[in-house]
PDB file of N, CA and C in Angstrom:
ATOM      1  N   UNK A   1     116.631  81.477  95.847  1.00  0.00           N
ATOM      2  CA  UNK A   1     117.014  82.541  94.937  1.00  0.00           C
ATOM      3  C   UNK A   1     118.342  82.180  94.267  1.00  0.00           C
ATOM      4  N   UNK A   2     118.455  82.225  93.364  1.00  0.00           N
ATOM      5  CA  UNK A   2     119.709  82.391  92.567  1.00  0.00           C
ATOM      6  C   UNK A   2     120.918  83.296  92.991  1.00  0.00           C
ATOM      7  N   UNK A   3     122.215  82.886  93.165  1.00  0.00           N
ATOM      8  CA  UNK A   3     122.952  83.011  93.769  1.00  0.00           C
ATOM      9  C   UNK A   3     123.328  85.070  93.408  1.00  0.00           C
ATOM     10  N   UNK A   4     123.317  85.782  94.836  1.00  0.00           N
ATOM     11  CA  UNK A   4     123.750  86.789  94.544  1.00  0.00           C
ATOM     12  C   UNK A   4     122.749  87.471  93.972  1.00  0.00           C
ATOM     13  N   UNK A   5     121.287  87.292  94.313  1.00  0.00           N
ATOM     14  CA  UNK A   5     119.479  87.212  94.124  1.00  0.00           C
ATOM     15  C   UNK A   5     119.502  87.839  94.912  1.00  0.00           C
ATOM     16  N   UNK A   6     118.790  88.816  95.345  1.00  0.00           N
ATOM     17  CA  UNK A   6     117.804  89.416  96.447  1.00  0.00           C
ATOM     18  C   UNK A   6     116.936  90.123  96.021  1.00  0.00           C
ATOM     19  N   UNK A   7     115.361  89.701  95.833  1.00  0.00           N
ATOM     20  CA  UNK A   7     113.955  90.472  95.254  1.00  0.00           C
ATOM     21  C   UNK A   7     113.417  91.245  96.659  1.00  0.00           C
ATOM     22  N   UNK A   8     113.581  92.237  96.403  1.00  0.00           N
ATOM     23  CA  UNK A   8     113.026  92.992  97.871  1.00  0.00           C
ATOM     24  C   UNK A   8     111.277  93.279  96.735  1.00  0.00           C
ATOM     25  N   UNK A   9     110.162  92.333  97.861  1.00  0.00           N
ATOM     26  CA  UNK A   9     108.906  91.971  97.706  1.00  0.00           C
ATOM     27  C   UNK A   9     108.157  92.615  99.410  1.00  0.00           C
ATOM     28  N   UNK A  10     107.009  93.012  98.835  1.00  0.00           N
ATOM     29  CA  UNK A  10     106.232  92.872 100.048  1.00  0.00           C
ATOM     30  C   UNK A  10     104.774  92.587  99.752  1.00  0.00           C
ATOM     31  N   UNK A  11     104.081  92.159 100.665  1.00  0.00           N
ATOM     32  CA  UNK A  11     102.156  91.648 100.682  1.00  0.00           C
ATOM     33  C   UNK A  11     101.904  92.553 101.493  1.00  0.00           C
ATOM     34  N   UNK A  12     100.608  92.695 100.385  1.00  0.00           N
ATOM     35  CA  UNK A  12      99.310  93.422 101.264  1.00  0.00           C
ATOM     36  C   UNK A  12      98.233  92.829 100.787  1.00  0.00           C
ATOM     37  N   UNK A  13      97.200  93.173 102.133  1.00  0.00           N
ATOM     38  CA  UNK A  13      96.174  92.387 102.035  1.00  0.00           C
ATOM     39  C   UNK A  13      95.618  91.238 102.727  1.00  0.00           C
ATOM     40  N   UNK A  14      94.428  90.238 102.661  1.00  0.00           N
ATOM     41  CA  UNK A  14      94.493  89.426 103.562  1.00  0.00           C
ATOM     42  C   UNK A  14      95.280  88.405 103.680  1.00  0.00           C
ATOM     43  N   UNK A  15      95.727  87.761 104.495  1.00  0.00           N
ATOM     44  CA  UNK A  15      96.711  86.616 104.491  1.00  0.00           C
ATOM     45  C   UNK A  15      96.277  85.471 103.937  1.00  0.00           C
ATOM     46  N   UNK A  16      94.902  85.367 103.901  1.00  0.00           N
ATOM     47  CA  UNK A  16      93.882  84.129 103.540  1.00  0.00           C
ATOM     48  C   UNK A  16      93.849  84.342 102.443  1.00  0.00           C
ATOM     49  N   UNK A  17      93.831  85.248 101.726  1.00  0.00           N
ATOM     50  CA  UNK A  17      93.268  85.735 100.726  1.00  0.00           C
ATOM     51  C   UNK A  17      93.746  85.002  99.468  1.00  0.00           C
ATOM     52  N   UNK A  18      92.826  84.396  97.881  1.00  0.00           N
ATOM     53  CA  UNK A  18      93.972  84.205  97.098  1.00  0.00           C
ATOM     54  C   UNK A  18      95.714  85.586  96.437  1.00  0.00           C
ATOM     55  N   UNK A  19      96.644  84.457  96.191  1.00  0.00           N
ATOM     56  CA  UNK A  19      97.457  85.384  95.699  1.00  0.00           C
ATOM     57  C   UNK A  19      97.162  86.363  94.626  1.00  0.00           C
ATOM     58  N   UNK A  20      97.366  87.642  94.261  1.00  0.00           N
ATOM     59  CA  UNK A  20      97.618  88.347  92.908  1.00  0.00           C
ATOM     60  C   UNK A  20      99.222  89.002  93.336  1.00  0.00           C
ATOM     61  N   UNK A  21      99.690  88.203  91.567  1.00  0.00           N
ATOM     62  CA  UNK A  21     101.350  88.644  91.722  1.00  0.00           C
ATOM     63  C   UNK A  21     101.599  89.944  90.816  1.00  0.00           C
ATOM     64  N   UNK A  22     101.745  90.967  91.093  1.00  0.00           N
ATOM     65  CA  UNK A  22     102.220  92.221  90.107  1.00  0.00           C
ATOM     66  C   UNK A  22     103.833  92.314  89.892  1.00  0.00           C
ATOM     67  N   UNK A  23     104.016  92.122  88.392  1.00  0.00           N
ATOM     68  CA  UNK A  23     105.206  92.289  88.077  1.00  0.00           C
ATOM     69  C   UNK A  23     105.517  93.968  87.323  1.00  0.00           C
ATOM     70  N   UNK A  24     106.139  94.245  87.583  1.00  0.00           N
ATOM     71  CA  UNK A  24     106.577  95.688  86.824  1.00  0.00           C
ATOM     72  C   UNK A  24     106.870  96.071  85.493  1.00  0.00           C
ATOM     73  N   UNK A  25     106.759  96.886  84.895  1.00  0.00           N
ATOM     74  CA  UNK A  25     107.558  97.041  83.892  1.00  0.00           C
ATOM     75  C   UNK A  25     109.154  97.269  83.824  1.00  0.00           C
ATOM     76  N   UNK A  26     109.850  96.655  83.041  1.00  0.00           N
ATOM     77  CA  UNK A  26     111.173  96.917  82.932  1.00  0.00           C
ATOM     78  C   UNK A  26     111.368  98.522  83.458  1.00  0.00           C
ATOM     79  N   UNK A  27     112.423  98.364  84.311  1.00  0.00           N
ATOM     80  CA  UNK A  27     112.893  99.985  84.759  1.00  0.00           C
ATOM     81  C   UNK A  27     112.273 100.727  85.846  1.00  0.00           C
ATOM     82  N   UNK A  28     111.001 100.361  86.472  1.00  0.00           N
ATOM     83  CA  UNK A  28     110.033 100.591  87.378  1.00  0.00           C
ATOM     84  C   UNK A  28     110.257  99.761  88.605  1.00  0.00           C
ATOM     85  N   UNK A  29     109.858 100.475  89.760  1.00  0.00           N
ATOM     86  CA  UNK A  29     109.652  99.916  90.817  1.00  0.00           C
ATOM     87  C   UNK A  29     108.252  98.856  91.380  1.00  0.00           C
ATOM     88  N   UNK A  30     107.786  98.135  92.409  1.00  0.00           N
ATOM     89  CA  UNK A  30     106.993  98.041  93.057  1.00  0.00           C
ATOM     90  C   UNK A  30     106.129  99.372  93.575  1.00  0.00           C
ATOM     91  N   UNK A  31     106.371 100.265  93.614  1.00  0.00           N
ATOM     92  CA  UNK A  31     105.233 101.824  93.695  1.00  0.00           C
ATOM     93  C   UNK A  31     104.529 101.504  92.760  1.00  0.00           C
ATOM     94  N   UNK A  32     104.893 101.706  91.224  1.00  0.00           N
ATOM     95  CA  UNK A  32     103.960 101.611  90.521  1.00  0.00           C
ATOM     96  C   UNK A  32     102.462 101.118  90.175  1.00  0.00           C
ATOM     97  N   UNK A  33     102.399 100.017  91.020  1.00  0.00           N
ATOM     98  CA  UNK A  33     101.054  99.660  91.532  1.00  0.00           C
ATOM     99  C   UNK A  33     100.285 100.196  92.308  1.00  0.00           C
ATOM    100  N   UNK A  34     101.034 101.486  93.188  1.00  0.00           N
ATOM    101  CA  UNK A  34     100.541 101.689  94.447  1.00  0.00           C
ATOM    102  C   UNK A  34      99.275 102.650  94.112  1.00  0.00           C
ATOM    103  N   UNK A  35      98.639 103.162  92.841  1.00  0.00           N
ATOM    104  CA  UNK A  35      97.391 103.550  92.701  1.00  0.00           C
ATOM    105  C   UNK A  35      95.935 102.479  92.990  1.00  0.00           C
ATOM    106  N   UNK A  36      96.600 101.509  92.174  1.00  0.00           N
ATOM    107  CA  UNK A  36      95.849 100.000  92.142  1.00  0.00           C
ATOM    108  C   UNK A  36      95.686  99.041  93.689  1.00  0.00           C
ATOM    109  N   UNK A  37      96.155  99.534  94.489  1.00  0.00           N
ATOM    110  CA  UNK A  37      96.152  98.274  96.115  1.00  0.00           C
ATOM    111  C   UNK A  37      95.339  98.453  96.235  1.00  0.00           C
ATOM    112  N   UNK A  38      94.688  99.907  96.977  1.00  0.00           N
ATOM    113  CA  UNK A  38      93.550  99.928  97.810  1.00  0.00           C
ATOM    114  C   UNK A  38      92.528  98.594  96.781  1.00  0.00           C
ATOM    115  N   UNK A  39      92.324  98.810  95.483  1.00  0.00           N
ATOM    116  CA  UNK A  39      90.976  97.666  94.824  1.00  0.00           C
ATOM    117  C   UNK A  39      91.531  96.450  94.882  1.00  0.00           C
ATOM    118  N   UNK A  40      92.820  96.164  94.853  1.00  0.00           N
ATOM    119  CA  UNK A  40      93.281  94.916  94.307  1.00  0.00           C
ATOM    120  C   UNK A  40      93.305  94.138  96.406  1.00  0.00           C
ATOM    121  N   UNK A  41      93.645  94.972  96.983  1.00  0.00           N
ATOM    122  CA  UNK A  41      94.049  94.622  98.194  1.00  0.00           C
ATOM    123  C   UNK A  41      92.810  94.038  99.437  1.00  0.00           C
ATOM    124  N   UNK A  42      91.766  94.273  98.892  1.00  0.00           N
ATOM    125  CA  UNK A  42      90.403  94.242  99.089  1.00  0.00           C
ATOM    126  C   UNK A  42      89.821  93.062  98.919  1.00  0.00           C
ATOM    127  N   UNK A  43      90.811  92.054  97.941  1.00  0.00           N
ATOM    128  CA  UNK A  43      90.172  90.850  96.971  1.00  0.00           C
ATOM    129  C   UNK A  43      91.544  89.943  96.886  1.00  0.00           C
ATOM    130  N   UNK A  44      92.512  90.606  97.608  1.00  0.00           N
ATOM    131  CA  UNK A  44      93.571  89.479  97.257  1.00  0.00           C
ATOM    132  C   UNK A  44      94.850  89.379  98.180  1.00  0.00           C
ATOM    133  N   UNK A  45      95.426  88.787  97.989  1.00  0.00           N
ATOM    134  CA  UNK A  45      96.643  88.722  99.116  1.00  0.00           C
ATOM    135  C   UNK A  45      97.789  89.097  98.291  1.00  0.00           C
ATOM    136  N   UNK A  46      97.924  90.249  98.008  1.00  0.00           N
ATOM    137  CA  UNK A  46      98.941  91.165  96.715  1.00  0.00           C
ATOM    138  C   UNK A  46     100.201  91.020  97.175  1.00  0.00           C
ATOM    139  N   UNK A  47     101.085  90.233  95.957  1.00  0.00           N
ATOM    140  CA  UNK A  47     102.632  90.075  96.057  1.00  0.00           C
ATOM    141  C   UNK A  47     103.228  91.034  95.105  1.00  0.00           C
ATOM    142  N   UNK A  48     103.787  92.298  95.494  1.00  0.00           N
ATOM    143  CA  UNK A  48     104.714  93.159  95.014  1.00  0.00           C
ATOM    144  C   UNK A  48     106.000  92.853  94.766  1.00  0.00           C
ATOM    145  N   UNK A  49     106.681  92.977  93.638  1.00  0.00           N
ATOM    146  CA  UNK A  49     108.543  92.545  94.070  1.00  0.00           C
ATOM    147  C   UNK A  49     109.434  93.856  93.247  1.00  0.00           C
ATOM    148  N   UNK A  50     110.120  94.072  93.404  1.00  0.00           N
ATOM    149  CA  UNK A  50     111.448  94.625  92.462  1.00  0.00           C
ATOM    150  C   UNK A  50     111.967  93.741  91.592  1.00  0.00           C
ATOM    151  N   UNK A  51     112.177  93.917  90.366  1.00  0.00           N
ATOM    152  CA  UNK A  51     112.852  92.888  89.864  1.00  0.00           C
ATOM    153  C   UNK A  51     114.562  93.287  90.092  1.00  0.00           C
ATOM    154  N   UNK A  52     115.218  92.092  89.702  1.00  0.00           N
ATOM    155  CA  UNK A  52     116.693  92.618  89.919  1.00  0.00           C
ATOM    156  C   UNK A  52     117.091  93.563  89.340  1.00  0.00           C
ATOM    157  N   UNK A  53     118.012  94.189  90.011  1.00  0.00           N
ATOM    158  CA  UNK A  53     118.441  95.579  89.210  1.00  0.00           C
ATOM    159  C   UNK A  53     117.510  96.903  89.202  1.00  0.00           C
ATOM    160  N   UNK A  54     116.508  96.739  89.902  1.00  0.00           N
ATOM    161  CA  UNK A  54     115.506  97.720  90.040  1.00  0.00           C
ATOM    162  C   UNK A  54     114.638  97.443  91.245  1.00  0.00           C
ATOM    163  N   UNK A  55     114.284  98.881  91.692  1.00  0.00           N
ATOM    164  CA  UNK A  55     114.075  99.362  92.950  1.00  0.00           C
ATOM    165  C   UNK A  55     114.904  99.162  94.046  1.00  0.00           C
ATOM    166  N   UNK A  56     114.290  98.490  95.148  1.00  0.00           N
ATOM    167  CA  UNK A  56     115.612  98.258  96.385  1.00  0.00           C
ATOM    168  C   UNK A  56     115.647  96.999  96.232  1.00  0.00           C
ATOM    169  N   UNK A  57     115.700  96.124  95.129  1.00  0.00           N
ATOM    170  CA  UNK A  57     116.666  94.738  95.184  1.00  0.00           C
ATOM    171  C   UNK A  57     117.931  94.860  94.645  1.00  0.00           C
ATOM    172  N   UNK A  58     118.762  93.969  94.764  1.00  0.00           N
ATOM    173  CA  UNK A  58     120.282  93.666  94.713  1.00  0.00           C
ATOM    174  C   UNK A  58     120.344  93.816  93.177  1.00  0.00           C
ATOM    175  N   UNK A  59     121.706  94.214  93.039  1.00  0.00           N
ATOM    176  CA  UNK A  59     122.263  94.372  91.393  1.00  0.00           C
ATOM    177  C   UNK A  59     123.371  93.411  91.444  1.00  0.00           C
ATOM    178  N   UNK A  60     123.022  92.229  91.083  1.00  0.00           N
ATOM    179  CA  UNK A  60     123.581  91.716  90.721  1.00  0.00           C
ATOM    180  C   UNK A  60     124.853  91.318  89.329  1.00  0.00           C
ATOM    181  N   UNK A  61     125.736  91.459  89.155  1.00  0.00           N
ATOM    182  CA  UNK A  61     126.613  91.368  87.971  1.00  0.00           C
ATOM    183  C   UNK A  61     125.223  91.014  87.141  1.00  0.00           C
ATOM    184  N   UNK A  62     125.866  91.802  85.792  1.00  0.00           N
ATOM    185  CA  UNK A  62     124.745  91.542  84.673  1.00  0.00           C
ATOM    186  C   UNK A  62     125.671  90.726  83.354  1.00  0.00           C
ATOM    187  N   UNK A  63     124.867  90.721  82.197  1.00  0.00           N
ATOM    188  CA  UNK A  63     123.826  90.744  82.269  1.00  0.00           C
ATOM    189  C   UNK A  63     122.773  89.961  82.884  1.00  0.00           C
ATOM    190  N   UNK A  64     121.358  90.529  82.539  1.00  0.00           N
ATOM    191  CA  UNK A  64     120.194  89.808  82.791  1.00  0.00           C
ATOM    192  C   UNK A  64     119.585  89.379  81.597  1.00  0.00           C
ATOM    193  N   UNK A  65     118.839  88.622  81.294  1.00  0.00           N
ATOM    194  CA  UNK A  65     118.133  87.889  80.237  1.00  0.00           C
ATOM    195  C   UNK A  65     116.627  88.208  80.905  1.00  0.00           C
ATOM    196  N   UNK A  66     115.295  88.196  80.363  1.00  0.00           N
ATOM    197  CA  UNK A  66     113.921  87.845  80.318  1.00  0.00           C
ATOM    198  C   UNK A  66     114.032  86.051  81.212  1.00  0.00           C
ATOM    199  N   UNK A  67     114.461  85.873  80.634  1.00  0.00           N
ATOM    200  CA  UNK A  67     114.474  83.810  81.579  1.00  0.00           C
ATOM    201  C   UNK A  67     114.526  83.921  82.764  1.00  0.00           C
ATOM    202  N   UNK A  68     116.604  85.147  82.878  1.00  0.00           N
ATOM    203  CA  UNK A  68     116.686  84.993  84.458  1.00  0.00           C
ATOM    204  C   UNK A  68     115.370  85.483  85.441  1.00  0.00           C
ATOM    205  N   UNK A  69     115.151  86.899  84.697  1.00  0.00           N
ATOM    206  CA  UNK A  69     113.467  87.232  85.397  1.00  0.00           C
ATOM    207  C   UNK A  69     112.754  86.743  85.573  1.00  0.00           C
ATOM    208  N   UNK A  70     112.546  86.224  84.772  1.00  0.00           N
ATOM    209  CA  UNK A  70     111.322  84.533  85.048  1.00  0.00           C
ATOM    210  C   UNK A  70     111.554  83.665  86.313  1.00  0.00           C
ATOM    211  N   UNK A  71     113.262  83.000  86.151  1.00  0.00           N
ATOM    212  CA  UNK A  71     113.473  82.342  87.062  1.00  0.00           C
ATOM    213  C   UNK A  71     113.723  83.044  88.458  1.00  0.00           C
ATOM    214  N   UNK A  72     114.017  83.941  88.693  1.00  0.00           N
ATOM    215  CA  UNK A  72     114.113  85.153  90.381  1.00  0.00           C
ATOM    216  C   UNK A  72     112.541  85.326  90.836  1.00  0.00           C
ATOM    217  N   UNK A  73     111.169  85.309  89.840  1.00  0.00           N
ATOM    218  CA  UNK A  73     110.038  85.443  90.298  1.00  0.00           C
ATOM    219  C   UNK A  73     109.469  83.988  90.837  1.00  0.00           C
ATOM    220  N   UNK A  74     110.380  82.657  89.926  1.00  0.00           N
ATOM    221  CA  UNK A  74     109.779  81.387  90.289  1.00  0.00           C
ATOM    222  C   UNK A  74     110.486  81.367  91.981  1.00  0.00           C
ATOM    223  N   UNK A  75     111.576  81.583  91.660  1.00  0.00           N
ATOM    224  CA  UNK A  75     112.226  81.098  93.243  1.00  0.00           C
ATOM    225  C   UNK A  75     111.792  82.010  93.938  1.00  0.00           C
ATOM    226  N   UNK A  76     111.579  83.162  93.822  1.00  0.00           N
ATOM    227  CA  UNK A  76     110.593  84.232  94.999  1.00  0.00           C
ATOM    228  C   UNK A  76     109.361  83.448  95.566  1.00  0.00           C
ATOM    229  N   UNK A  77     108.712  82.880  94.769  1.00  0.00           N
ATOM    230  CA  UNK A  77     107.293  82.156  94.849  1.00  0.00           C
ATOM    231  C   UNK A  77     107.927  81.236  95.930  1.00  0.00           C
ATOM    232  N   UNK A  78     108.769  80.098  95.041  1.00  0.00           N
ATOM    233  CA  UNK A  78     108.953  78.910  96.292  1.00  0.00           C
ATOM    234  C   UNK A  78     109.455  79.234  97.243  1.00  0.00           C
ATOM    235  N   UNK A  79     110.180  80.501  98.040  1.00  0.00           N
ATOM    236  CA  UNK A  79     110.781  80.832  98.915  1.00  0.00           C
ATOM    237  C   UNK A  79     109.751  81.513  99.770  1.00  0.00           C
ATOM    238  N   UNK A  80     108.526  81.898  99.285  1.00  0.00           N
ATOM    239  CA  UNK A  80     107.771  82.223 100.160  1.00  0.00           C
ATOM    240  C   UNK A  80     106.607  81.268 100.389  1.00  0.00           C
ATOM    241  N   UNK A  81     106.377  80.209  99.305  1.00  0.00           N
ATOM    242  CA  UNK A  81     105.861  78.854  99.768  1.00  0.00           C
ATOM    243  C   UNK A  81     104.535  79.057  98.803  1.00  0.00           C
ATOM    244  N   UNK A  82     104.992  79.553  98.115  1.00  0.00           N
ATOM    245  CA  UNK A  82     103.435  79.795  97.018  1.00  0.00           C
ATOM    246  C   UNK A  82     103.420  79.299  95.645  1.00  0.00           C
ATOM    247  N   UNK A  83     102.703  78.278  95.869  1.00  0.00           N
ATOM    248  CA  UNK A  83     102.457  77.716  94.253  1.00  0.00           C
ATOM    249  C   UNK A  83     101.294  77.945  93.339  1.00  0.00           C
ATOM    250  N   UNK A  84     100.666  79.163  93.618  1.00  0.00           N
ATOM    251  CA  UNK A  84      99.613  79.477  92.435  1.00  0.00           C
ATOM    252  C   UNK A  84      99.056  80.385  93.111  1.00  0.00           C
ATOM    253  N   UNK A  85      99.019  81.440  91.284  1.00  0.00           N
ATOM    254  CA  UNK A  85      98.798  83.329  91.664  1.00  0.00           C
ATOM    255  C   UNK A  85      98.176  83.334  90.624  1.00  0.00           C
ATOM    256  N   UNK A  86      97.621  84.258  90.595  1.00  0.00           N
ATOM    257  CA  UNK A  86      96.737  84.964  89.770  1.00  0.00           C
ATOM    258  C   UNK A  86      98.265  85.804  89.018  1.00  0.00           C
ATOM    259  N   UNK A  87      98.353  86.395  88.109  1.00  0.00           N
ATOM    260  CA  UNK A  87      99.843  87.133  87.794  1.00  0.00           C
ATOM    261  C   UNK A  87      99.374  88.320  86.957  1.00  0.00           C
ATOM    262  N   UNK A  88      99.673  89.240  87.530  1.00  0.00           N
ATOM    263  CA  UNK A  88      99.450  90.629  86.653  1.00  0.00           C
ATOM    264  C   UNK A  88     100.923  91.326  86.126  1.00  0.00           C
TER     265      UNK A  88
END
């Protein structure tokens, strides 16, 4: 993670399962999906995250850019050892 990073993420679903990654809309939490698990959770090994600055991850000094977001979801991936998702 990028220094002063913390994506508070959680999985549901099977562990075997392929990945599906749900990203949020700007300003929204990880809940927001939570209508969608029960179908998605059934068929996939679902990676939820906060992006920075929203929900219960770290606020880091801003600003933020679209890139840095990009780059906090790449290093989320390699920090949990996952190199290919399905991405919603």
């Amino acid at each position: 993670m990028p220094e002063g990073v913390r994506l508070f993420h959680r999985f549901d679903g099977p562990a075997n399962a392929p990945v599906l990654l749900l990203s949020n809309s700007l300003g929204t939490a990880l809940e927001m999906w939570d209508p969608q698990m029960p179908a998605f959770a059934e068929r996939f090994r679902v990676l939820r995250y906060d992006m920075r600055g929203h929900g219960r991850s770290a606020v880091p000094p801003g600003p933020y850019s679209i890139a840095d977001l990009g780059r906090d979801v790449l290093a989320l991936l390699d920090a949990n050892g996952i190199d290919r998702v399905r991405f919603c």
